[in-house]
PDB file of N, CA and C in Angstrom:
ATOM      1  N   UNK A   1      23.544 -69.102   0.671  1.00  0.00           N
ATOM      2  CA  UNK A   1      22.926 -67.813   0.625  1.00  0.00           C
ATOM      3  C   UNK A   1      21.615 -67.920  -0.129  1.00  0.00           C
ATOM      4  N   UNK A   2      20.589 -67.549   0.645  1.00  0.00           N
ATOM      5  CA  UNK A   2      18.960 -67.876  -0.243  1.00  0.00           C
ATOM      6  C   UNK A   2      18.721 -66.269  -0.550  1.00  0.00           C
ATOM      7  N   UNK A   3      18.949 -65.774   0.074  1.00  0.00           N
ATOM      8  CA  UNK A   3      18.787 -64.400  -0.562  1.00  0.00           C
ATOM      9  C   UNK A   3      19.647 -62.813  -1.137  1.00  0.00           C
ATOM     10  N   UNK A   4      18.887 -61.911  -1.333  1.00  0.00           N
ATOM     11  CA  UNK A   4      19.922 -61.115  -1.751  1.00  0.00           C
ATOM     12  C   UNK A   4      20.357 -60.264  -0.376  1.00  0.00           C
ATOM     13  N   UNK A   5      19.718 -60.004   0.220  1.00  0.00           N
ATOM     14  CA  UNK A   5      20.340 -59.736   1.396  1.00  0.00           C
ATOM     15  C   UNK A   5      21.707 -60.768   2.414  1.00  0.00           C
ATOM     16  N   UNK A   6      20.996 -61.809   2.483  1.00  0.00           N
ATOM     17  CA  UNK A   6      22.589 -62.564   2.502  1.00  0.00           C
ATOM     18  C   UNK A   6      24.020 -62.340   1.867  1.00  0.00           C
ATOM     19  N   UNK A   7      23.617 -62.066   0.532  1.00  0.00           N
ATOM     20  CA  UNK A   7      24.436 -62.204  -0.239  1.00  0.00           C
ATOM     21  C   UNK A   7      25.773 -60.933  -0.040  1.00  0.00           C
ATOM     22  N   UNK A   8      24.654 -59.732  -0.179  1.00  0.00           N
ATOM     23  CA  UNK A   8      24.980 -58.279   0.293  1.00  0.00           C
ATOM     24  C   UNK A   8      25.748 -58.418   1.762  1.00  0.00           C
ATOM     25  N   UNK A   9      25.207 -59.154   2.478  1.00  0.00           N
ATOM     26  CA  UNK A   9      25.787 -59.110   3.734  1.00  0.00           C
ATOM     27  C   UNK A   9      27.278 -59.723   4.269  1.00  0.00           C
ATOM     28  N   UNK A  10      27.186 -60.926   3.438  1.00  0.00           N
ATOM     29  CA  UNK A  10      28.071 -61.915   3.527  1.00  0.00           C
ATOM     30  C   UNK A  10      29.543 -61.010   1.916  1.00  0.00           C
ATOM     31  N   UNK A  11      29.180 -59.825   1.423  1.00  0.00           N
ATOM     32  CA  UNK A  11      29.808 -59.168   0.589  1.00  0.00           C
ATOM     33  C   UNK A  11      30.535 -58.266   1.297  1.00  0.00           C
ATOM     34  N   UNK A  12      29.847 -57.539   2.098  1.00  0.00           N
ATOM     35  CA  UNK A  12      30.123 -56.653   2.910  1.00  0.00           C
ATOM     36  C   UNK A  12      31.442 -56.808   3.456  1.00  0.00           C
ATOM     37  N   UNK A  13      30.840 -58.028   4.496  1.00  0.00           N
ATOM     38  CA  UNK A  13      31.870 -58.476   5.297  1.00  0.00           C
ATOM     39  C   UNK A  13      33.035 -58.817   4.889  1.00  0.00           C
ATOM     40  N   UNK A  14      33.061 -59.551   3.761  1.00  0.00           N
ATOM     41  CA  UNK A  14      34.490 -59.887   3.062  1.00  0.00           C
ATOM     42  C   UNK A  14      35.391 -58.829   2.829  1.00  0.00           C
ATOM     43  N   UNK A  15      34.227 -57.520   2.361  1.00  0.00           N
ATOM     44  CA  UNK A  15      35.076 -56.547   1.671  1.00  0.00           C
ATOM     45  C   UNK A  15      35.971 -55.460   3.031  1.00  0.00           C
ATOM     46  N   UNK A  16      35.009 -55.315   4.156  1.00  0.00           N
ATOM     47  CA  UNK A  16      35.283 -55.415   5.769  1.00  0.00           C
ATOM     48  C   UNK A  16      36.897 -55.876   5.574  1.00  0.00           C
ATOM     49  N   UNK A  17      37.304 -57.179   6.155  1.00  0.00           N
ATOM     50  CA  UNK A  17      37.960 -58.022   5.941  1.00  0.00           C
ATOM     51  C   UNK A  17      39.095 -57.308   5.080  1.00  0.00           C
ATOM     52  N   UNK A  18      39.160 -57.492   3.632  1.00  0.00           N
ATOM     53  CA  UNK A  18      39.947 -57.379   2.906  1.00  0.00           C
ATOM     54  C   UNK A  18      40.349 -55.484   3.231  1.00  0.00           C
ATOM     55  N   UNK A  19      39.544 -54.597   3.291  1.00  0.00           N
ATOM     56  CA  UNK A  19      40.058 -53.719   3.423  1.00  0.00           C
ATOM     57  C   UNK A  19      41.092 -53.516   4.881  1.00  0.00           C
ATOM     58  N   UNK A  20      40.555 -54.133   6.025  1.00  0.00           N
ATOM     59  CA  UNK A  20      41.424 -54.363   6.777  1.00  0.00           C
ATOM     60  C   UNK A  20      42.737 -54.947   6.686  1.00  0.00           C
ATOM     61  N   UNK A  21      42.783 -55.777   6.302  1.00  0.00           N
ATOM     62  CA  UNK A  21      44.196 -56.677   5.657  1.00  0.00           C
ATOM     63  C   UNK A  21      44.931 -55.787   4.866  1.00  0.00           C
ATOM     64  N   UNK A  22      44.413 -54.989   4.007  1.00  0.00           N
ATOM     65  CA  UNK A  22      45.032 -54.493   3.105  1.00  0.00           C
ATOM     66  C   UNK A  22      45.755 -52.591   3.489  1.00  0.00           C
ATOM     67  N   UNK A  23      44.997 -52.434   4.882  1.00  0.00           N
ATOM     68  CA  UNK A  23      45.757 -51.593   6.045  1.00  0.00           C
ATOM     69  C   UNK A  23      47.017 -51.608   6.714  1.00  0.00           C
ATOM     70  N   UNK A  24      46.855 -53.052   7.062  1.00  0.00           N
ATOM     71  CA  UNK A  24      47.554 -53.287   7.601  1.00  0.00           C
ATOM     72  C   UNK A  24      49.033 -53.835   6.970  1.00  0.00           C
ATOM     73  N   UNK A  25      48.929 -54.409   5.706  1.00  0.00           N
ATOM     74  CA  UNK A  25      50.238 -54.456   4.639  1.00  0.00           C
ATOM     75  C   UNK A  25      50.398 -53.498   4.736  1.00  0.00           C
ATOM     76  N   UNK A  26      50.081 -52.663   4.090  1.00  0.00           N
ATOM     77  CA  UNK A  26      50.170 -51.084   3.511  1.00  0.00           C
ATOM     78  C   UNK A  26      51.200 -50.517   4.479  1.00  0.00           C
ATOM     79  N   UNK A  27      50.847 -50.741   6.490  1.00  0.00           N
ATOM     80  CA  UNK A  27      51.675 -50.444   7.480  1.00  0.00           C
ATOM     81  C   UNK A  27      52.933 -51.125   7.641  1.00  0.00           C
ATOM     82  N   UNK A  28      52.734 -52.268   7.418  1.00  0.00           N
ATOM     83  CA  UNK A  28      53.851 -53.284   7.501  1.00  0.00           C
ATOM     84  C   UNK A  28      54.876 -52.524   5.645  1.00  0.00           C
ATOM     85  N   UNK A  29      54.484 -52.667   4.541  1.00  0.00           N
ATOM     86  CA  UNK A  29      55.500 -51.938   3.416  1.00  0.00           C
ATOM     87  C   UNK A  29      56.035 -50.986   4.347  1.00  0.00           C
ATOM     88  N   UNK A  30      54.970 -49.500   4.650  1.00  0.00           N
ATOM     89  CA  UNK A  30      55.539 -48.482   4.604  1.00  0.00           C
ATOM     90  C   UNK A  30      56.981 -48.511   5.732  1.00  0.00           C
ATOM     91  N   UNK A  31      56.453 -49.369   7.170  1.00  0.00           N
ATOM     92  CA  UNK A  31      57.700 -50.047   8.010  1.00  0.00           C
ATOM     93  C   UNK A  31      59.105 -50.277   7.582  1.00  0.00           C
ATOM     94  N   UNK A  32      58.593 -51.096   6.272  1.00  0.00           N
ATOM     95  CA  UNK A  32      59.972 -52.118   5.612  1.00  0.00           C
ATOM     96  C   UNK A  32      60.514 -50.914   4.816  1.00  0.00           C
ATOM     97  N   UNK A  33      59.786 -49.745   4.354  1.00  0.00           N
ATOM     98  CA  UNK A  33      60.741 -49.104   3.117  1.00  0.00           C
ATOM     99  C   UNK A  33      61.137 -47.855   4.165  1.00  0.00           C
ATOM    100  N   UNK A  34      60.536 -47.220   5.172  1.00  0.00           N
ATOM    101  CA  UNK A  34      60.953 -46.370   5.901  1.00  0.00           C
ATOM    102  C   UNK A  34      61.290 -46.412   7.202  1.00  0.00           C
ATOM    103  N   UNK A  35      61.510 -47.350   7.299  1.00  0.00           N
ATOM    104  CA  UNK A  35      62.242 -47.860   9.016  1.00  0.00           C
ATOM    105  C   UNK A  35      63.371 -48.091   9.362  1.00  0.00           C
ATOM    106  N   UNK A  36      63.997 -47.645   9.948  1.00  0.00           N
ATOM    107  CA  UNK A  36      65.306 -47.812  10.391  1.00  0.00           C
ATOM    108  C   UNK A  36      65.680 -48.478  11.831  1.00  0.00           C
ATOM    109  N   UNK A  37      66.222 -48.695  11.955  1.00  0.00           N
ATOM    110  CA  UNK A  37      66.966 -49.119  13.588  1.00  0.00           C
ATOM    111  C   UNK A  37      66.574 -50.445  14.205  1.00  0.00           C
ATOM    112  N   UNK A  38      66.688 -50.410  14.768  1.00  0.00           N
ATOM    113  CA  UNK A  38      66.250 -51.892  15.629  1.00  0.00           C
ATOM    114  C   UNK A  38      64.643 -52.146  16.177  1.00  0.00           C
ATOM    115  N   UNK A  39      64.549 -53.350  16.021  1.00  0.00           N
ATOM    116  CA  UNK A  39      63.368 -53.914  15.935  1.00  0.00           C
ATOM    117  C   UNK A  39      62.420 -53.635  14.489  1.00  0.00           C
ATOM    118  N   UNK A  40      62.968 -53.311  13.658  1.00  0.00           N
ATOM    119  CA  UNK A  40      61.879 -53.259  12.474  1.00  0.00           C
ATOM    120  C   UNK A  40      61.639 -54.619  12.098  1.00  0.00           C
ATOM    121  N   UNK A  41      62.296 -55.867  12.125  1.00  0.00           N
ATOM    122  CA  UNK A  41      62.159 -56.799  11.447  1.00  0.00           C
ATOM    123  C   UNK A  41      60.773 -57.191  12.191  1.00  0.00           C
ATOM    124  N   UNK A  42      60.948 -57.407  13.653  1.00  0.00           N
ATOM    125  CA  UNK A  42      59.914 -57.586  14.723  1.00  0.00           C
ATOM    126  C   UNK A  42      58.925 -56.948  14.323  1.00  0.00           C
ATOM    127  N   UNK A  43      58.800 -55.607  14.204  1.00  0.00           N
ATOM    128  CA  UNK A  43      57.058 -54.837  14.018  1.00  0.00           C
ATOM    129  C   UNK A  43      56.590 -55.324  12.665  1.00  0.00           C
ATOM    130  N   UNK A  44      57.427 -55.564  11.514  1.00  0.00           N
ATOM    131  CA  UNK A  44      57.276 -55.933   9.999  1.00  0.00           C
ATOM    132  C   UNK A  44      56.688 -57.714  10.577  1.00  0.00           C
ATOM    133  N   UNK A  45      57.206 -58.479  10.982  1.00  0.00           N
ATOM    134  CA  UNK A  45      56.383 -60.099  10.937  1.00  0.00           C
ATOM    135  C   UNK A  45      55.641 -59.984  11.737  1.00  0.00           C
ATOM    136  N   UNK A  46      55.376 -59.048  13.001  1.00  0.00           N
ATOM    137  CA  UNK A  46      54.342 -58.995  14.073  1.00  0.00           C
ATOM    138  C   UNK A  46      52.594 -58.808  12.676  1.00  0.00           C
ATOM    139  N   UNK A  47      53.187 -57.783  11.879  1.00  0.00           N
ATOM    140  CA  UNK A  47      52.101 -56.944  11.113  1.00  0.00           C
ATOM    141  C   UNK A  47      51.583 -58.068   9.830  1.00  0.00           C
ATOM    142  N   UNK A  48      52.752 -58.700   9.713  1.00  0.00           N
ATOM    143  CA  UNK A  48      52.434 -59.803   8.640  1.00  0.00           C
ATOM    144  C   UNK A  48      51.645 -60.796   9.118  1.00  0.00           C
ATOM    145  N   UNK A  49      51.917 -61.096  10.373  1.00  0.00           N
ATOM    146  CA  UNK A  49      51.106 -62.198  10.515  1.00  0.00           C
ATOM    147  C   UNK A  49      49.846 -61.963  10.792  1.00  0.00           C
ATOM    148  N   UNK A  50      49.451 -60.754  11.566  1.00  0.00           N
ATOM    149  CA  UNK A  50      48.068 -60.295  11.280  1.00  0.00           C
ATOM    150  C   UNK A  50      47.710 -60.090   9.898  1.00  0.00           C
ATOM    151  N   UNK A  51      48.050 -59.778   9.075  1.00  0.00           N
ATOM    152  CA  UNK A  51      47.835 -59.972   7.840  1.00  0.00           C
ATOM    153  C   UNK A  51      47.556 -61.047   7.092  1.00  0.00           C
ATOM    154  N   UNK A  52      48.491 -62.627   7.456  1.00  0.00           N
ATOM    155  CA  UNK A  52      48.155 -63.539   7.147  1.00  0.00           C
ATOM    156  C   UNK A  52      46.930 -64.356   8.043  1.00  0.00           C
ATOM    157  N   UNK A  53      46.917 -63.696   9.465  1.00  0.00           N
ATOM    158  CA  UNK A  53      45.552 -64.376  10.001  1.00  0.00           C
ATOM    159  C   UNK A  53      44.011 -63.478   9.287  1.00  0.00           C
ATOM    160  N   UNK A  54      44.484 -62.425   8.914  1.00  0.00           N
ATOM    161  CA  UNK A  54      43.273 -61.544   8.069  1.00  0.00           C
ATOM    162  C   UNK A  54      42.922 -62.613   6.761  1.00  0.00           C
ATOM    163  N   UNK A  55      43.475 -63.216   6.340  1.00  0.00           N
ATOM    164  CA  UNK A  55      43.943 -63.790   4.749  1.00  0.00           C
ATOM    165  C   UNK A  55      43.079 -64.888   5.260  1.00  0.00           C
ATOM    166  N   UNK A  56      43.426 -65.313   6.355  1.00  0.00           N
ATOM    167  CA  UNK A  56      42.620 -67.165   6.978  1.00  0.00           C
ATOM    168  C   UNK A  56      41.647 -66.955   7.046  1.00  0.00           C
ATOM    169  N   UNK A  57      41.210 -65.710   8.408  1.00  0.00           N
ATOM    170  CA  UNK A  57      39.979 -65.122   8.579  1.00  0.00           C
ATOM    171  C   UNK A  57      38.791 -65.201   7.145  1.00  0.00           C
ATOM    172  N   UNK A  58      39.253 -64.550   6.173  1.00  0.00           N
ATOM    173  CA  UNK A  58      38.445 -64.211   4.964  1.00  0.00           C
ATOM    174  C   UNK A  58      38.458 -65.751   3.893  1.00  0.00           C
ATOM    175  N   UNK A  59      39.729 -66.770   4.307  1.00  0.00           N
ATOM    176  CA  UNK A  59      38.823 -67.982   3.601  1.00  0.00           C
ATOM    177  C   UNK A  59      38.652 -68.505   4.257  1.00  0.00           C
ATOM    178  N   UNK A  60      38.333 -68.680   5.560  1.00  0.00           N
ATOM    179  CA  UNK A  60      37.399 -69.760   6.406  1.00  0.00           C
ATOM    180  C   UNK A  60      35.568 -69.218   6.118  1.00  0.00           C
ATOM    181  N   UNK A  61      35.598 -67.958   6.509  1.00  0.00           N
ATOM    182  CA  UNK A  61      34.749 -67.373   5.617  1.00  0.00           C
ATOM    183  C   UNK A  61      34.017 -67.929   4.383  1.00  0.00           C
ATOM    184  N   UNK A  62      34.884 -67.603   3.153  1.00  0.00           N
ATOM    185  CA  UNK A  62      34.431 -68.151   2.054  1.00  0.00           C
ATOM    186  C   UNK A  62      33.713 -69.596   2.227  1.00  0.00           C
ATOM    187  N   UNK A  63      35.045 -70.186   2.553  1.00  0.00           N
ATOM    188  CA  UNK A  63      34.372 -71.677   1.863  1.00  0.00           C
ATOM    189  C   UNK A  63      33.475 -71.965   3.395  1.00  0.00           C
ATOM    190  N   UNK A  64      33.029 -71.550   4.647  1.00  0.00           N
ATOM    191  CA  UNK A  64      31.489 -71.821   5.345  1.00  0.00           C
ATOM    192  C   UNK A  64      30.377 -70.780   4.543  1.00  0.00           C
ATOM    193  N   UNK A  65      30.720 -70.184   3.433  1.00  0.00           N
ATOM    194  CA  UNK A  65      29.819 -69.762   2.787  1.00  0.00           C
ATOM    195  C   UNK A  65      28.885 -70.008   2.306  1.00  0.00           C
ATOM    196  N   UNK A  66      30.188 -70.716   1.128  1.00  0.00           N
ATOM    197  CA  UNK A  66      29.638 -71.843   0.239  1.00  0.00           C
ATOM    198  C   UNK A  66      29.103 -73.091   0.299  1.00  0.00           C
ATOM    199  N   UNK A  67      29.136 -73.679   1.744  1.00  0.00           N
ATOM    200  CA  UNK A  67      28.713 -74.552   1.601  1.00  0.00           C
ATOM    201  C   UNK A  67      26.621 -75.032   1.605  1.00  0.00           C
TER     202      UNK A  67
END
């Protein structure tokens, strides 16, 4: 990053990112504490794993940042 606009930009996006991820837990908890019946386990790891590809997403990110 050579400038401050990079910097801002490449901030943005992370924060992009993390607020997304952090939607989508939020859907996946509220699932696990108020869901009943069949298939919750399914919509709960469907939501996690977008969550954990959100998590990859944001450090593949980082570290082509930094370099």
């Amino acid at each position: 990053m050579d400038t401050l606009l990079d910097f801002m930009t490449f901030t943005k996006g992370v924060e992009y990112l993390l607020a997304i991820a952090f939607v989508i837990a939020f859907i996946a908890f509220w699932q696990w504490v108020y869901g009943r019946g069949k298939g919750m386990l399914i919509r709960i790891a469907v939501l996690l794993y977008l969550v954990l590809g959100f998590f990859i997403l944001v450090g593949s990110c980082l570290t082509t940042a930094t370099r």
